[in-house]
C-alpha atoms as a PDB file:
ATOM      1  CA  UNK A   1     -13.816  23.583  95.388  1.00  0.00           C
ATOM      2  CA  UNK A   2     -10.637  25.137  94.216  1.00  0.00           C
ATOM      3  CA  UNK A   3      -9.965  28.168  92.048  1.00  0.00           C
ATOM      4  CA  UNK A   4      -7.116  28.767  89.525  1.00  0.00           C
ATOM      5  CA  UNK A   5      -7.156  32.315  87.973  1.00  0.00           C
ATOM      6  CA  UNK A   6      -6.130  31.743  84.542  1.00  0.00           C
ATOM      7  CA  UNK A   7      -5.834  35.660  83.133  1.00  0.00           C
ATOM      8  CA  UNK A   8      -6.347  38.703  84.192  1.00  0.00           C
ATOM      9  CA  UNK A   9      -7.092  41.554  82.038  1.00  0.00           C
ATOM     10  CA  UNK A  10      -7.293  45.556  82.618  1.00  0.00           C
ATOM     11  CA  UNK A  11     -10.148  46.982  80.699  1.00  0.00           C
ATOM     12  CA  UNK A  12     -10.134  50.704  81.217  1.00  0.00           C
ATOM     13  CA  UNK A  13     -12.348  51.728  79.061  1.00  0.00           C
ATOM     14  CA  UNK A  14     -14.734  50.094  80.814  1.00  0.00           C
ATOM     15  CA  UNK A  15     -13.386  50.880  84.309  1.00  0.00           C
ATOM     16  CA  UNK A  16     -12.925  46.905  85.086  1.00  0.00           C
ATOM     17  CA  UNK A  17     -10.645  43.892  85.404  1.00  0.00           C
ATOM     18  CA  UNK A  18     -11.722  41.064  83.242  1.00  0.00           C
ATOM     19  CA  UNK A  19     -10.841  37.520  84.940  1.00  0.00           C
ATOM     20  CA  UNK A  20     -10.408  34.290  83.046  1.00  0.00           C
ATOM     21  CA  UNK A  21     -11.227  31.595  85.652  1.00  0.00           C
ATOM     22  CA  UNK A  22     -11.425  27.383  86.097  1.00  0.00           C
ATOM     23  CA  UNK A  23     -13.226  25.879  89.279  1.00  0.00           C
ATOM     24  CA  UNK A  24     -12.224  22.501  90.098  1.00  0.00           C
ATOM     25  CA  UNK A  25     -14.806  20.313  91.559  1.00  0.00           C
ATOM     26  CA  UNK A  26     -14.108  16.637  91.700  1.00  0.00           C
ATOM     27  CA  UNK A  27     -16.631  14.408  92.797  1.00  0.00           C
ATOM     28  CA  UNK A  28     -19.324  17.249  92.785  1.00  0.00           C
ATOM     29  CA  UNK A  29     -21.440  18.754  90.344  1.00  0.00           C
ATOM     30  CA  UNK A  30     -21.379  22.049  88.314  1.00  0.00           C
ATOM     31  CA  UNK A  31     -21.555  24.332  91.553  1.00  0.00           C
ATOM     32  CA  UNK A  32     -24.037  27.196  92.100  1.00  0.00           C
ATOM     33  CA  UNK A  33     -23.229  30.366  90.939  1.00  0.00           C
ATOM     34  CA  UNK A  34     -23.208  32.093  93.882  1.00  0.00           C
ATOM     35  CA  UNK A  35     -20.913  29.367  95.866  1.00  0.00           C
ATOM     36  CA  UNK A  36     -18.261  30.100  92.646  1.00  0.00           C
ATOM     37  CA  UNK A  37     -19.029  34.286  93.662  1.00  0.00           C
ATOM     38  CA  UNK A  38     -18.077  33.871  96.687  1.00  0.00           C
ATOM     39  CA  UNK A  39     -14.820  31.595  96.205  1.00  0.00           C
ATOM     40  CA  UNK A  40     -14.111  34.291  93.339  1.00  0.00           C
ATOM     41  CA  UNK A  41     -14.748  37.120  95.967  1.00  0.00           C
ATOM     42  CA  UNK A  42     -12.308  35.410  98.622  1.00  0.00           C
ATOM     43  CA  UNK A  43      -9.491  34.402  96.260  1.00  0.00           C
ATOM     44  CA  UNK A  44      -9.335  37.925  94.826  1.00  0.00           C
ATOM     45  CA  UNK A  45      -9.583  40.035  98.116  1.00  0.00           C
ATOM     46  CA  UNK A  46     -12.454  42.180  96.471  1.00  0.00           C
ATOM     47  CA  UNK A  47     -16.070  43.039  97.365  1.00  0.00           C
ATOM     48  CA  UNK A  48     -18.879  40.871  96.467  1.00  0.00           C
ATOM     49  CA  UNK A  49     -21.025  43.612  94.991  1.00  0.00           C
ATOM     50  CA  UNK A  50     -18.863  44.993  92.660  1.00  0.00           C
ATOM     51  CA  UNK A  51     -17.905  41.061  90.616  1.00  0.00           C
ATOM     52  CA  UNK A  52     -20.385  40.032  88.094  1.00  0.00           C
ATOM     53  CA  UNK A  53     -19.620  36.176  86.968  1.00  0.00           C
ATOM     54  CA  UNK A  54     -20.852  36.588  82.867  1.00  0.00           C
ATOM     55  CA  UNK A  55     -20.258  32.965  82.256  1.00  0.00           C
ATOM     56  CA  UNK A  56     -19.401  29.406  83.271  1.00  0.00           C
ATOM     57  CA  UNK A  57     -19.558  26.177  81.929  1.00  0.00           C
ATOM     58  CA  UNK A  58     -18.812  22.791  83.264  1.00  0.00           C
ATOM     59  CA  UNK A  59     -16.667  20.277  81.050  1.00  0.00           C
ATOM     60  CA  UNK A  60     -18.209  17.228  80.910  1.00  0.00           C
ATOM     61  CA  UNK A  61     -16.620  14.680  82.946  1.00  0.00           C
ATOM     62  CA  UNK A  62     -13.968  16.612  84.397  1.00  0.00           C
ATOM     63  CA  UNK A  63     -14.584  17.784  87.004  1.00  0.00           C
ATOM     64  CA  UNK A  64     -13.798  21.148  85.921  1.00  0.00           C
ATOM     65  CA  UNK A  65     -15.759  24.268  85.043  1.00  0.00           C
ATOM     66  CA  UNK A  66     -14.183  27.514  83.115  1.00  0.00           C
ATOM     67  CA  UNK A  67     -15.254  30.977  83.462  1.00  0.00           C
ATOM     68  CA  UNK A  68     -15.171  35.101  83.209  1.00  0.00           C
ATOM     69  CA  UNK A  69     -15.977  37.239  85.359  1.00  0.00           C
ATOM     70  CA  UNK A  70     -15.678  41.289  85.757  1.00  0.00           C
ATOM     71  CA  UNK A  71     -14.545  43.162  88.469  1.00  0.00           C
ATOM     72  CA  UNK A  72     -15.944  46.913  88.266  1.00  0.00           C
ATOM     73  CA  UNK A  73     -14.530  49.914  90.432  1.00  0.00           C
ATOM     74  CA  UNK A  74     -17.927  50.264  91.372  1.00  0.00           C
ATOM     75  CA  UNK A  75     -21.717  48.541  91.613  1.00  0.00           C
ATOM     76  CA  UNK A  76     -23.147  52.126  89.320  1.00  0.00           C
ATOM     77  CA  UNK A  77     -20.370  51.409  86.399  1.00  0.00           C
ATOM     78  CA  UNK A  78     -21.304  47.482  86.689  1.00  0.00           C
ATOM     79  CA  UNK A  79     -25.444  48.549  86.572  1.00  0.00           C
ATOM     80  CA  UNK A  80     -24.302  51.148  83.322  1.00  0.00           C
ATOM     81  CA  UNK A  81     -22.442  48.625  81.454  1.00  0.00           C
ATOM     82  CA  UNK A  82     -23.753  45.090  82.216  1.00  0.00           C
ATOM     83  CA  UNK A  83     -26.883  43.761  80.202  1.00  0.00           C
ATOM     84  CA  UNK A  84     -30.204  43.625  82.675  1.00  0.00           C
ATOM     85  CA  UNK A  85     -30.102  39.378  82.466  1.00  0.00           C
ATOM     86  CA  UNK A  86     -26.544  39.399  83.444  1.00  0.00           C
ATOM     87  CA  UNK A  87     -27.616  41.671  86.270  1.00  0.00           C
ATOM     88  CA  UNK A  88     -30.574  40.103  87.184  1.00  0.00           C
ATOM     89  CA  UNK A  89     -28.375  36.551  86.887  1.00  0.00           C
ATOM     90  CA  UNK A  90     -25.739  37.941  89.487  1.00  0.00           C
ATOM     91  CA  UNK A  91     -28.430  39.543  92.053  1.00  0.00           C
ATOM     92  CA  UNK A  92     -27.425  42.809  91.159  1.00  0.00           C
ATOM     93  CA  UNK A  93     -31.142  43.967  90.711  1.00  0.00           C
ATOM     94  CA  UNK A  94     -34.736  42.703  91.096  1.00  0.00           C
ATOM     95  CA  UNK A  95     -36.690  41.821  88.756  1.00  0.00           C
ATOM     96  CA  UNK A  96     -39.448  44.301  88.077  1.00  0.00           C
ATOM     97  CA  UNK A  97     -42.606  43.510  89.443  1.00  0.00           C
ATOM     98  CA  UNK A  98     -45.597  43.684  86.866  1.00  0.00           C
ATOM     99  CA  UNK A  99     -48.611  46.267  87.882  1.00  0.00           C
END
């Protein structure tokens, strides 16, 4: 799996860098989410905790999947800004347990 950062974007209003991003995969499916997380993590030098992937998509027949992510300065700001299923989707938090 190989990573090509596209664009990358200063939001500071939102106190994060937005990341355009395309995974290339030949000869393997869509990978998980978390194995792209990690390759994001380890191509940008940053902390796992703090990058929230909000979407990816494979292009059928490519071999190639295209992204965005966000990078916030810190795991509170991500928790304030993010939506709970884009949370929940990145194993930011746990689902709530019904009583």
């Amino acid at each position: 799996m190989e990573i090509e950062i596209l664009k990358k974007h200063d939001n500071q209003t939102l106190e994060r860098i937005e990341v355009d991003f395309k995974v290339k995969h030949q000869g393997e499916t869509t990978p998980a989410r978390s194995a792209v997380k990690d390759a994001l993590k380890e191509e940008l030098k940053l902390s796992k905790e703090t990058l929230v992937i909000d979407s990816f998509e494979g292009e059928f027949g490519k071999g190639e999947t295209r992204g965005y992510a966000k990078i916030y300065k810190s795991l509170d700001r991500a928790k304030y800004v993010e939506e709970k299923h884009i949370l929940l989707r990145n194993k930011l938090i746990e689902k709530e347990k019904k009583k």
